[in-house]
PDB file of N, CA and C in Angstrom:
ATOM      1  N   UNK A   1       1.702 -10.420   5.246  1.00  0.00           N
ATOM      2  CA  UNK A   1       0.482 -11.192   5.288  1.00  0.00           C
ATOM      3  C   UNK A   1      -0.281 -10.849   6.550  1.00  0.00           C
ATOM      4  N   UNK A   2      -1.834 -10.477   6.328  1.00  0.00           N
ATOM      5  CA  UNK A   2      -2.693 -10.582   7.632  1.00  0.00           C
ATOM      6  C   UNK A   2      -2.232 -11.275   8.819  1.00  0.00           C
ATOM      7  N   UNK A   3      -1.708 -12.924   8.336  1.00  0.00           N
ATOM      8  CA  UNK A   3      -1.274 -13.618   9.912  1.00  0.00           C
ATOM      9  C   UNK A   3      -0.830 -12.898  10.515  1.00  0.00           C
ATOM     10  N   UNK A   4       0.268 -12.092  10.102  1.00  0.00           N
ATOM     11  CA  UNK A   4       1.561 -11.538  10.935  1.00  0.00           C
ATOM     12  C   UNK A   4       0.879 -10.509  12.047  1.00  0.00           C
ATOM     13  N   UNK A   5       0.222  -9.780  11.305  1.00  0.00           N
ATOM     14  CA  UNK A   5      -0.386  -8.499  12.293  1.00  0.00           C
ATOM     15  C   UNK A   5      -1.589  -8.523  12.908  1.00  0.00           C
ATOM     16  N   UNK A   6      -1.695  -9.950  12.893  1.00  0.00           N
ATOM     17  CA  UNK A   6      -3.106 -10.505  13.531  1.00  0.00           C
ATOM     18  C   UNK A   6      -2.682 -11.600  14.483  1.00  0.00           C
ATOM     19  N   UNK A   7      -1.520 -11.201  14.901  1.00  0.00           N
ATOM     20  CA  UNK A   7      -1.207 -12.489  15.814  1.00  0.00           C
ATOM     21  C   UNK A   7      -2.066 -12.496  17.135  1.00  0.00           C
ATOM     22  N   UNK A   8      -2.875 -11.516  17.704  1.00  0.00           N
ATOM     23  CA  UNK A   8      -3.532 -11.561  18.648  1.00  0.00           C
ATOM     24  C   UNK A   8      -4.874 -12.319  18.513  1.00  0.00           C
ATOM     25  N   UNK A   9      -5.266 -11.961  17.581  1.00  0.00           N
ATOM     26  CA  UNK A   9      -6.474 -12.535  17.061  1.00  0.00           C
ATOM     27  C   UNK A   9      -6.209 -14.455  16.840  1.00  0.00           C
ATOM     28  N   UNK A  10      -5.483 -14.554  16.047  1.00  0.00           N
ATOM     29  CA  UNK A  10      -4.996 -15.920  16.080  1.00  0.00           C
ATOM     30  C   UNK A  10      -4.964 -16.810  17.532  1.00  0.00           C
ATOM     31  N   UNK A  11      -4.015 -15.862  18.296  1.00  0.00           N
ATOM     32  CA  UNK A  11      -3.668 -16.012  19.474  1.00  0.00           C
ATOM     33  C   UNK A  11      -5.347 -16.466  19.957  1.00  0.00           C
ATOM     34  N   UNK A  12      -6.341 -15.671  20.145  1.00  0.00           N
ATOM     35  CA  UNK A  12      -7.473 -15.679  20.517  1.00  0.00           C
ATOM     36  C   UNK A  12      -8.196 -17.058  20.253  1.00  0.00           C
ATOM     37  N   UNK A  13      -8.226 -17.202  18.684  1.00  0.00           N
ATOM     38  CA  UNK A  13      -9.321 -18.277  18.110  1.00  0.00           C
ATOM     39  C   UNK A  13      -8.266 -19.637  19.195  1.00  0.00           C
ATOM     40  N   UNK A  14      -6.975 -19.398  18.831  1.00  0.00           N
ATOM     41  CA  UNK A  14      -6.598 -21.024  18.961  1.00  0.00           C
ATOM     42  C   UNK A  14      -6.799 -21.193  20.653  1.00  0.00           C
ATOM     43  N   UNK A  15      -7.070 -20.099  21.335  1.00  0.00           N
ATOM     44  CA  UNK A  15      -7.226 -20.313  22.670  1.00  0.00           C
ATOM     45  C   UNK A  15      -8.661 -20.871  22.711  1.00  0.00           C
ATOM     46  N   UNK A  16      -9.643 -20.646  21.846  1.00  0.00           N
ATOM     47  CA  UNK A  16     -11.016 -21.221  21.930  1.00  0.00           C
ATOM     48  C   UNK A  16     -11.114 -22.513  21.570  1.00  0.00           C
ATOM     49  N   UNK A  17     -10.478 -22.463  20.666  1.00  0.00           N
ATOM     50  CA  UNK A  17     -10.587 -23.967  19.950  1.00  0.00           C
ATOM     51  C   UNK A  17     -10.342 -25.171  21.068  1.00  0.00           C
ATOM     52  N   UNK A  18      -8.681 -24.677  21.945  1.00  0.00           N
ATOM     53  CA  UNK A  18      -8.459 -25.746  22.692  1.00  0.00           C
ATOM     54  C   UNK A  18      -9.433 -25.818  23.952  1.00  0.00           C
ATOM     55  N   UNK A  19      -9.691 -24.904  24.105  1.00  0.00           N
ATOM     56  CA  UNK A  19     -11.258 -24.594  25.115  1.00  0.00           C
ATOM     57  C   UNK A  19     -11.946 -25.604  25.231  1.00  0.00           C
ATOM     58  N   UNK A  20     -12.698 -25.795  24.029  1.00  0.00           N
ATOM     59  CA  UNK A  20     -13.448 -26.537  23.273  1.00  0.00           C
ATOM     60  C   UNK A  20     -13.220 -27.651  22.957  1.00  0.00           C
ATOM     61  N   UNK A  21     -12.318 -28.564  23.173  1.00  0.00           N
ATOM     62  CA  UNK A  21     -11.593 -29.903  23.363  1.00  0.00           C
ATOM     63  C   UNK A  21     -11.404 -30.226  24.719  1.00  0.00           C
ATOM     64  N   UNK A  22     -10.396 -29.035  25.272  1.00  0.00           N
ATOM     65  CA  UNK A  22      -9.811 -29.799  26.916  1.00  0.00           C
ATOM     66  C   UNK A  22     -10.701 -29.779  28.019  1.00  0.00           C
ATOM     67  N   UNK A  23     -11.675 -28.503  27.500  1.00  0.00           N
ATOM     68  CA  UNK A  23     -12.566 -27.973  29.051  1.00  0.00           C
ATOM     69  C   UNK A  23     -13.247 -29.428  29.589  1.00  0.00           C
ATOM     70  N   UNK A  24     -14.596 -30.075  28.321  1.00  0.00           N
ATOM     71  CA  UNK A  24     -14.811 -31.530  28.870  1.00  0.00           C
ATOM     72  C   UNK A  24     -14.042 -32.708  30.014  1.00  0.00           C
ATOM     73  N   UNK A  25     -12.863 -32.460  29.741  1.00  0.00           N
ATOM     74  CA  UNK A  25     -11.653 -33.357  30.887  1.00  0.00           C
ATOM     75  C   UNK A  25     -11.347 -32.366  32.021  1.00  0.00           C
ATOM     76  N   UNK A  26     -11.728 -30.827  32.028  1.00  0.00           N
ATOM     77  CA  UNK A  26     -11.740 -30.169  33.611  1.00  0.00           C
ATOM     78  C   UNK A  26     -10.322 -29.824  33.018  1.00  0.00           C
ATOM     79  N   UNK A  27      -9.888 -29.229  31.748  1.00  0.00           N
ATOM     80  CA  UNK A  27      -8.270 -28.659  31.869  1.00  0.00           C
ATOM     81  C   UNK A  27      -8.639 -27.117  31.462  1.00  0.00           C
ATOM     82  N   UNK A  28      -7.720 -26.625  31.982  1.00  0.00           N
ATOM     83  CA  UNK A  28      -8.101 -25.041  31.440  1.00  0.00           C
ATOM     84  C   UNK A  28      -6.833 -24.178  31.287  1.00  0.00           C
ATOM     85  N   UNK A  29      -6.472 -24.088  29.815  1.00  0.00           N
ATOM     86  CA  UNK A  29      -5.516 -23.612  28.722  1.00  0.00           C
ATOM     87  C   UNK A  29      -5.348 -21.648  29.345  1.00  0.00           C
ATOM     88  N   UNK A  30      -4.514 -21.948  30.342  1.00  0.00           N
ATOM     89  CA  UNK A  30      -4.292 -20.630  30.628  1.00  0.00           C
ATOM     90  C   UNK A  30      -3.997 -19.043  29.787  1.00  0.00           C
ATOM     91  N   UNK A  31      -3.025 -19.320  28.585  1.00  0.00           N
ATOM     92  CA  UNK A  31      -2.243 -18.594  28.219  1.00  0.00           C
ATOM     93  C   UNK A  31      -2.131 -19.596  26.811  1.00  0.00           C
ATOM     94  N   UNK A  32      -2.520 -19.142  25.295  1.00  0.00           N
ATOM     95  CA  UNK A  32      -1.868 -19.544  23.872  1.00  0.00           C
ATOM     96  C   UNK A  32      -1.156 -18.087  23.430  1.00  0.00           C
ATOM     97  N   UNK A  33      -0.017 -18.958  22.738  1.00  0.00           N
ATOM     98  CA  UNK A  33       0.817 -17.798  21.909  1.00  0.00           C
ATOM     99  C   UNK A  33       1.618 -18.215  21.292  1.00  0.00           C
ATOM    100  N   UNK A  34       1.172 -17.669  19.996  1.00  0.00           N
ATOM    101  CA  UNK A  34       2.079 -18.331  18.719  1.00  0.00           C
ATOM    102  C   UNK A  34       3.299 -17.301  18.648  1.00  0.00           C
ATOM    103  N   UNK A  35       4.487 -18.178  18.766  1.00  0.00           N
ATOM    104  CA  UNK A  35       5.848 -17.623  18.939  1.00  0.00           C
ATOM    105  C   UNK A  35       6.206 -17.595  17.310  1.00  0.00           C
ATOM    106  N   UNK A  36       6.389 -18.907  16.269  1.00  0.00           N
ATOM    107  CA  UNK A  36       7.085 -18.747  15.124  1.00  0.00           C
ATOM    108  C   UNK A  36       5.921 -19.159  14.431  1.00  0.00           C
ATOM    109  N   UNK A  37       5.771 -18.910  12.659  1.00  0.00           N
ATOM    110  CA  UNK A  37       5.241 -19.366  11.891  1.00  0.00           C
ATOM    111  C   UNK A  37       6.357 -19.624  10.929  1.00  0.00           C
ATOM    112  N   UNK A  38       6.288 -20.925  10.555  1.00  0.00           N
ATOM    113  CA  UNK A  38       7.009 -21.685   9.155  1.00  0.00           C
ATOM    114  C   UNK A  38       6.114 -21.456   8.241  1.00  0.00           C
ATOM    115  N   UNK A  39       6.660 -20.950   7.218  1.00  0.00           N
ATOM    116  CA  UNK A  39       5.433 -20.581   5.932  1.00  0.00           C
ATOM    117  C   UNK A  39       6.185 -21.995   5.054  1.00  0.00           C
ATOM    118  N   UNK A  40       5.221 -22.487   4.128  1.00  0.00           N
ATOM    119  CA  UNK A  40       5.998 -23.361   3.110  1.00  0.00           C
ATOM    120  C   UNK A  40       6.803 -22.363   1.987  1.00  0.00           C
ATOM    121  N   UNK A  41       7.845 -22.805   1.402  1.00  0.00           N
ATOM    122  CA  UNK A  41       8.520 -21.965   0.544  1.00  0.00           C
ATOM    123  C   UNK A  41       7.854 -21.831  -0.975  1.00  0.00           C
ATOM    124  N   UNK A  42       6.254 -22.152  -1.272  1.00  0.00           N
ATOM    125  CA  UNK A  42       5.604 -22.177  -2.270  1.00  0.00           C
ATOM    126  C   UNK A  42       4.789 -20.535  -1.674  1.00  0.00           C
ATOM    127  N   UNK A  43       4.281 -20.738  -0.273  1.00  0.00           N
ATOM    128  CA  UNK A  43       3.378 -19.343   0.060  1.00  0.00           C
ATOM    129  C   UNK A  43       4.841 -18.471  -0.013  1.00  0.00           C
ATOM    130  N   UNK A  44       5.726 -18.824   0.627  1.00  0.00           N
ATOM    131  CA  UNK A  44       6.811 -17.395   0.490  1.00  0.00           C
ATOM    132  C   UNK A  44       7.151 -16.856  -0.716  1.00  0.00           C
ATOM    133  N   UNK A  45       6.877 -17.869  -1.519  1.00  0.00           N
ATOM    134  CA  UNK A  45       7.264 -17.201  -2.914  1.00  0.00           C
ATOM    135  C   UNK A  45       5.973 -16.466  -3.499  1.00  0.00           C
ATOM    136  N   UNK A  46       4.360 -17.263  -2.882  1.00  0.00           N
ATOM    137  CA  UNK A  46       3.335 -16.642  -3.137  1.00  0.00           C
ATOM    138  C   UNK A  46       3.482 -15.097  -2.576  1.00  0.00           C
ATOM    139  N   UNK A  47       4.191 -14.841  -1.184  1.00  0.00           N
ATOM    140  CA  UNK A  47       4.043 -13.782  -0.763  1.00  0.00           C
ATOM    141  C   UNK A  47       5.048 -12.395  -1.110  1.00  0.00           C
ATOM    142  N   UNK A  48       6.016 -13.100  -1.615  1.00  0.00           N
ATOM    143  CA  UNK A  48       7.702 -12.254  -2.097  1.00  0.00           C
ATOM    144  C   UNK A  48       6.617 -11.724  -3.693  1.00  0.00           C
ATOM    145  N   UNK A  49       5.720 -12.598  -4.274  1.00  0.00           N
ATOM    146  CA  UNK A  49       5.355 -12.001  -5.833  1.00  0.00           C
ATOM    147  C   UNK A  49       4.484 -10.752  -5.270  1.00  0.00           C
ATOM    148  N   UNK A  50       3.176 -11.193  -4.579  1.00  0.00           N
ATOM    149  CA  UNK A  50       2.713 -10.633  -4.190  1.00  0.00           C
ATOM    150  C   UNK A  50       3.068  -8.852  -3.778  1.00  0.00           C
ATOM    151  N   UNK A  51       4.350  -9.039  -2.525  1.00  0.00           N
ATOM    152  CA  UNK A  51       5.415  -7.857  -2.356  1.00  0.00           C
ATOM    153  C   UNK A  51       5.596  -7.038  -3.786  1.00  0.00           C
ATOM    154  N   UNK A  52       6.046  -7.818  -4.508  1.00  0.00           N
ATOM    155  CA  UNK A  52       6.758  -7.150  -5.400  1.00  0.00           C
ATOM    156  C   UNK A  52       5.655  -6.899  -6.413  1.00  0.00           C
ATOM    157  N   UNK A  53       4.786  -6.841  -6.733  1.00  0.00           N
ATOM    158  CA  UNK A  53       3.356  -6.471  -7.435  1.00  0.00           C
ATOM    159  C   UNK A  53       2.767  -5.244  -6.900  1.00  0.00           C
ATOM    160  N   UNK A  54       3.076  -5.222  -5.634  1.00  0.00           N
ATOM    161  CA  UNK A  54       2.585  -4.084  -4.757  1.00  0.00           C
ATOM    162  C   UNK A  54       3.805  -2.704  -4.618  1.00  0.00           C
ATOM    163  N   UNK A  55       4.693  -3.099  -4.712  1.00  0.00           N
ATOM    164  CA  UNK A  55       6.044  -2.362  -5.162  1.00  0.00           C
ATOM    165  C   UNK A  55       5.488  -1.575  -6.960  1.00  0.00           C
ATOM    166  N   UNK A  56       6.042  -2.853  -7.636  1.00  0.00           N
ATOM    167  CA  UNK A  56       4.934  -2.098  -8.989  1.00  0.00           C
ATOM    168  C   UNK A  56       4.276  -1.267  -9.530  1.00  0.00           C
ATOM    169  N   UNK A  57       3.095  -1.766  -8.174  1.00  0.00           N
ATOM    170  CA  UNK A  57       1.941  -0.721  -8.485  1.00  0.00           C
ATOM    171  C   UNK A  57       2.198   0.503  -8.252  1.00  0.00           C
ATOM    172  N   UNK A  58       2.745   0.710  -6.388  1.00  0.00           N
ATOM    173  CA  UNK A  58       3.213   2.403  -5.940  1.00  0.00           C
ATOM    174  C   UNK A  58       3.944   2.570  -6.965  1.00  0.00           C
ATOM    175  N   UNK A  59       5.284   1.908  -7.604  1.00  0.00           N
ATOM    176  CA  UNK A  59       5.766   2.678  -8.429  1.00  0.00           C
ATOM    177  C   UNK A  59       5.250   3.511  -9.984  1.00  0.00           C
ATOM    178  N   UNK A  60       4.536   2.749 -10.265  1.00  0.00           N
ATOM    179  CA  UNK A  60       3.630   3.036 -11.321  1.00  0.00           C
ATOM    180  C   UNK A  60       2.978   4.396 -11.204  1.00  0.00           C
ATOM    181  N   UNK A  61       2.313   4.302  -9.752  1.00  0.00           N
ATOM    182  CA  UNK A  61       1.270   5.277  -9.633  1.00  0.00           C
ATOM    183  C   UNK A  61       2.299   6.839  -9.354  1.00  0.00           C
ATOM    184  N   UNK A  62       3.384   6.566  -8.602  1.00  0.00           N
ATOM    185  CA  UNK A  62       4.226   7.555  -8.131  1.00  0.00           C
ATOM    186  C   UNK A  62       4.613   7.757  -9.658  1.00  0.00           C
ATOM    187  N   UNK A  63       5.243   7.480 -10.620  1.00  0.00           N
ATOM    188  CA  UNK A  63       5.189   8.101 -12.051  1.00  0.00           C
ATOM    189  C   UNK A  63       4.330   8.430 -12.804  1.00  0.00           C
ATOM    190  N   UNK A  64       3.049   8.334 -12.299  1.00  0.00           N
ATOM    191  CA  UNK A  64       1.871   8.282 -12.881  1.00  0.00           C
ATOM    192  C   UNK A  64       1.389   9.701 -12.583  1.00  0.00           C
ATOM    193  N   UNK A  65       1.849  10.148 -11.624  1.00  0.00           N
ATOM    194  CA  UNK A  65       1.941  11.551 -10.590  1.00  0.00           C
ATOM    195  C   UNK A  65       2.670  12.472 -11.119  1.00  0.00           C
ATOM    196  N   UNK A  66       3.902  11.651 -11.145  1.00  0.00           N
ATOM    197  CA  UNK A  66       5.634  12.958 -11.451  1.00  0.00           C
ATOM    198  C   UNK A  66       4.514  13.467 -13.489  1.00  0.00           C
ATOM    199  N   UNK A  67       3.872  12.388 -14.124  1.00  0.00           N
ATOM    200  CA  UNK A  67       3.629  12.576 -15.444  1.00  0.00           C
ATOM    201  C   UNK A  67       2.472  13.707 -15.124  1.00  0.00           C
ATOM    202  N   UNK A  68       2.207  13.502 -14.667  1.00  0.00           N
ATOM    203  CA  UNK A  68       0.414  14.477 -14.391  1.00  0.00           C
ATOM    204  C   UNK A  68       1.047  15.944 -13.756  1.00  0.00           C
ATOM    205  N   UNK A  69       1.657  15.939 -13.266  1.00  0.00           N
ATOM    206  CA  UNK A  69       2.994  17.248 -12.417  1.00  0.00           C
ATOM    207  C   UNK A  69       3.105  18.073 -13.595  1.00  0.00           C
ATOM    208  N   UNK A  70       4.158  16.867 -14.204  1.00  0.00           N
ATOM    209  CA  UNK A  70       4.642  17.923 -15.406  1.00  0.00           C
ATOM    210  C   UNK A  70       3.866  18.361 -16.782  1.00  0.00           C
ATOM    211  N   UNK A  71       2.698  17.826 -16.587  1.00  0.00           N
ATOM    212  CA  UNK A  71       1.826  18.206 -17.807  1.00  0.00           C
ATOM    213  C   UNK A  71       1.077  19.221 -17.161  1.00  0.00           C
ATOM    214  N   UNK A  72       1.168  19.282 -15.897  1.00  0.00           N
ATOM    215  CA  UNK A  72       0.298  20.558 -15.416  1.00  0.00           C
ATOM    216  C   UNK A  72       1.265  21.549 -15.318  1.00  0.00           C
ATOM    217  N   UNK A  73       2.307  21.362 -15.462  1.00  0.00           N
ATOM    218  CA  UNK A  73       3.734  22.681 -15.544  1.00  0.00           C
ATOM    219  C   UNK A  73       3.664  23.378 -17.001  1.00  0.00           C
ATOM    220  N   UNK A  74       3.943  22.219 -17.956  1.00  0.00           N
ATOM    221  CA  UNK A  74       3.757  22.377 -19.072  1.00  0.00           C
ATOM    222  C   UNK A  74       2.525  23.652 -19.431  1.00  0.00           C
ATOM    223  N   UNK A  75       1.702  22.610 -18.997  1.00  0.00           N
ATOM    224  CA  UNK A  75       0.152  24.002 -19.393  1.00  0.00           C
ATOM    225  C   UNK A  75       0.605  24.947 -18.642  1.00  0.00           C
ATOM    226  N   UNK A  76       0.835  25.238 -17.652  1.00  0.00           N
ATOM    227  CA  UNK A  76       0.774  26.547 -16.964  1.00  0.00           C
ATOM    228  C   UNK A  76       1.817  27.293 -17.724  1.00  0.00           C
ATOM    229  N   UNK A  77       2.668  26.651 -18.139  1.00  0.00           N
ATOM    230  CA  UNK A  77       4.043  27.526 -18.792  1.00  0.00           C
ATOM    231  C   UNK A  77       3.690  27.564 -20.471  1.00  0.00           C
ATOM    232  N   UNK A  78       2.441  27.301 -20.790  1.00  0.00           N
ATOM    233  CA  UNK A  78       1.879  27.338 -21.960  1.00  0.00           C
ATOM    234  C   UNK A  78       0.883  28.489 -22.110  1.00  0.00           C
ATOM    235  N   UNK A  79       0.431  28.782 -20.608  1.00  0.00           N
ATOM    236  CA  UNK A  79      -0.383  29.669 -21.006  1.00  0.00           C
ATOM    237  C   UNK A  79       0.191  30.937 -20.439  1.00  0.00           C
ATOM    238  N   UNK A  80       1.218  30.971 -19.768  1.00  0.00           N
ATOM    239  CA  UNK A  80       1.872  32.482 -19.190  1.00  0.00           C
ATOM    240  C   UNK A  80       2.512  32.701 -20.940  1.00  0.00           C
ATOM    241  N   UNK A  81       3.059  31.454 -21.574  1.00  0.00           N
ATOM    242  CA  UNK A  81       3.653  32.487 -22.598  1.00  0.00           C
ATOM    243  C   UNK A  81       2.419  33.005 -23.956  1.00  0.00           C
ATOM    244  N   UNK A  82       1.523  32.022 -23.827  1.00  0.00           N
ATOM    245  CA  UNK A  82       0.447  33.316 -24.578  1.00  0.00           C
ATOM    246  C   UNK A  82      -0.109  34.250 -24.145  1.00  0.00           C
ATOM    247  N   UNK A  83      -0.300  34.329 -22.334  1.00  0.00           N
ATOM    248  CA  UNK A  83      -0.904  35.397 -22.161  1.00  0.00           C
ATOM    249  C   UNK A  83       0.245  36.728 -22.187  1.00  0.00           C
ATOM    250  N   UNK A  84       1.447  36.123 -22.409  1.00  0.00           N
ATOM    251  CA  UNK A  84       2.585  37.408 -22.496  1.00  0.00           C
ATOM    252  C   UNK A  84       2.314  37.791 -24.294  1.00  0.00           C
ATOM    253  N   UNK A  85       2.413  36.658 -24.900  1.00  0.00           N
ATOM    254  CA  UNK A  85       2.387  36.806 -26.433  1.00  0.00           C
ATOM    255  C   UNK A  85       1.431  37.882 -26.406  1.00  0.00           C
ATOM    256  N   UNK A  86       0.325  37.683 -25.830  1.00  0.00           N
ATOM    257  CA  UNK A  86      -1.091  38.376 -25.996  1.00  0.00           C
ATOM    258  C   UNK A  86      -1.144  39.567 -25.940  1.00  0.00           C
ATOM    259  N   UNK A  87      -0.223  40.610 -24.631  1.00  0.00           N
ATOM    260  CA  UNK A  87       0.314  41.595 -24.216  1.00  0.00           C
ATOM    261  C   UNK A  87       1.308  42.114 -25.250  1.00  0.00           C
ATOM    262  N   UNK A  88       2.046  41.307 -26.182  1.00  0.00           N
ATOM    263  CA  UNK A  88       2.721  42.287 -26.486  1.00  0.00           C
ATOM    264  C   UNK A  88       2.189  42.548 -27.649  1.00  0.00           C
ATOM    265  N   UNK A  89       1.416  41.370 -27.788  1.00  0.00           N
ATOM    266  CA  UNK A  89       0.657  41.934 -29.157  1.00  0.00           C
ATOM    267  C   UNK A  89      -0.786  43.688 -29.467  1.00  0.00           C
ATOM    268  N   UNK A  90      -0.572  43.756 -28.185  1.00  0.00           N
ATOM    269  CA  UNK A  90      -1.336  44.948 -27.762  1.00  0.00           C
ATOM    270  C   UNK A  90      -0.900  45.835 -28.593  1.00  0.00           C
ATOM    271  N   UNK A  91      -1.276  47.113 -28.093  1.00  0.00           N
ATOM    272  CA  UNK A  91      -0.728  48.595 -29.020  1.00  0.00           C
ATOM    273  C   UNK A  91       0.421  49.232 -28.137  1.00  0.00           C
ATOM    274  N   UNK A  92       0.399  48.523 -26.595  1.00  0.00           N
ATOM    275  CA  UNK A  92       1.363  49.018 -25.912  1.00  0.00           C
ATOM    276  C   UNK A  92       2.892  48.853 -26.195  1.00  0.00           C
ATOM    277  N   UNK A  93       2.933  47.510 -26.887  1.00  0.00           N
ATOM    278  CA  UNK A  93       3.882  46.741 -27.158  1.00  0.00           C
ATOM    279  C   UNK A  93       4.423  47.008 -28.434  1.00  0.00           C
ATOM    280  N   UNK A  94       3.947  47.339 -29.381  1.00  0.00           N
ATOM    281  CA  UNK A  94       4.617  47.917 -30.634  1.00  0.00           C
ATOM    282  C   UNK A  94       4.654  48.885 -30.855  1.00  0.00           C
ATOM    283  N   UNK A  95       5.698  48.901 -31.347  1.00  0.00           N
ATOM    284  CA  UNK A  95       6.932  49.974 -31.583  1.00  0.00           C
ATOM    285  C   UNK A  95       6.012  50.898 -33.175  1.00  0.00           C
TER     286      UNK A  95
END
């Protein structure tokens, strides 16, 4: 999830926010930093489907690849053997 790799940014807003509350009373919030996040076990499961949808997909697309590979093998090995057929069908080739 974005949170995770945006902890600086986070870090940032919540340092404004308290800014913006304490400064009025003359306090000044040296240093914020979010150490843990508790996710509820409804987003973790939102985020484990999520994972695994995205798993899915690369896999999909990575066979989607190996299929497109071998149909381009296929043709190529489709057309070396007519262009050999083609050759021997010449005058060089019979006997």
């Amino acid at each position: 999830m974005s949170c995770f790799r945006e902890r600086d940014k986070i870090n940032s807003e919540l340092q404004k926010i308290m800014d913006l509350h304490t400064e009025p009373w003359g306090i000044k919030i040296s240093n914020v930093e979010v150490k843990q996040i508790d996710l509820p076990a409804e987003m973790q499961r939102a985020m484990a489907k999520q994972a695994e949808a995205e798993r899915e997909r690369r896999a999909k697309v990575i066979h989607a690849e190996g299929e497109f590979q071998a149909s381009q093998r296929l043709a190529d090995a489709a057309g070396s053997s007519s262009s050999i057929r083609s050759l021997c069908n010449s005058a060089t080739c019979r006997r």
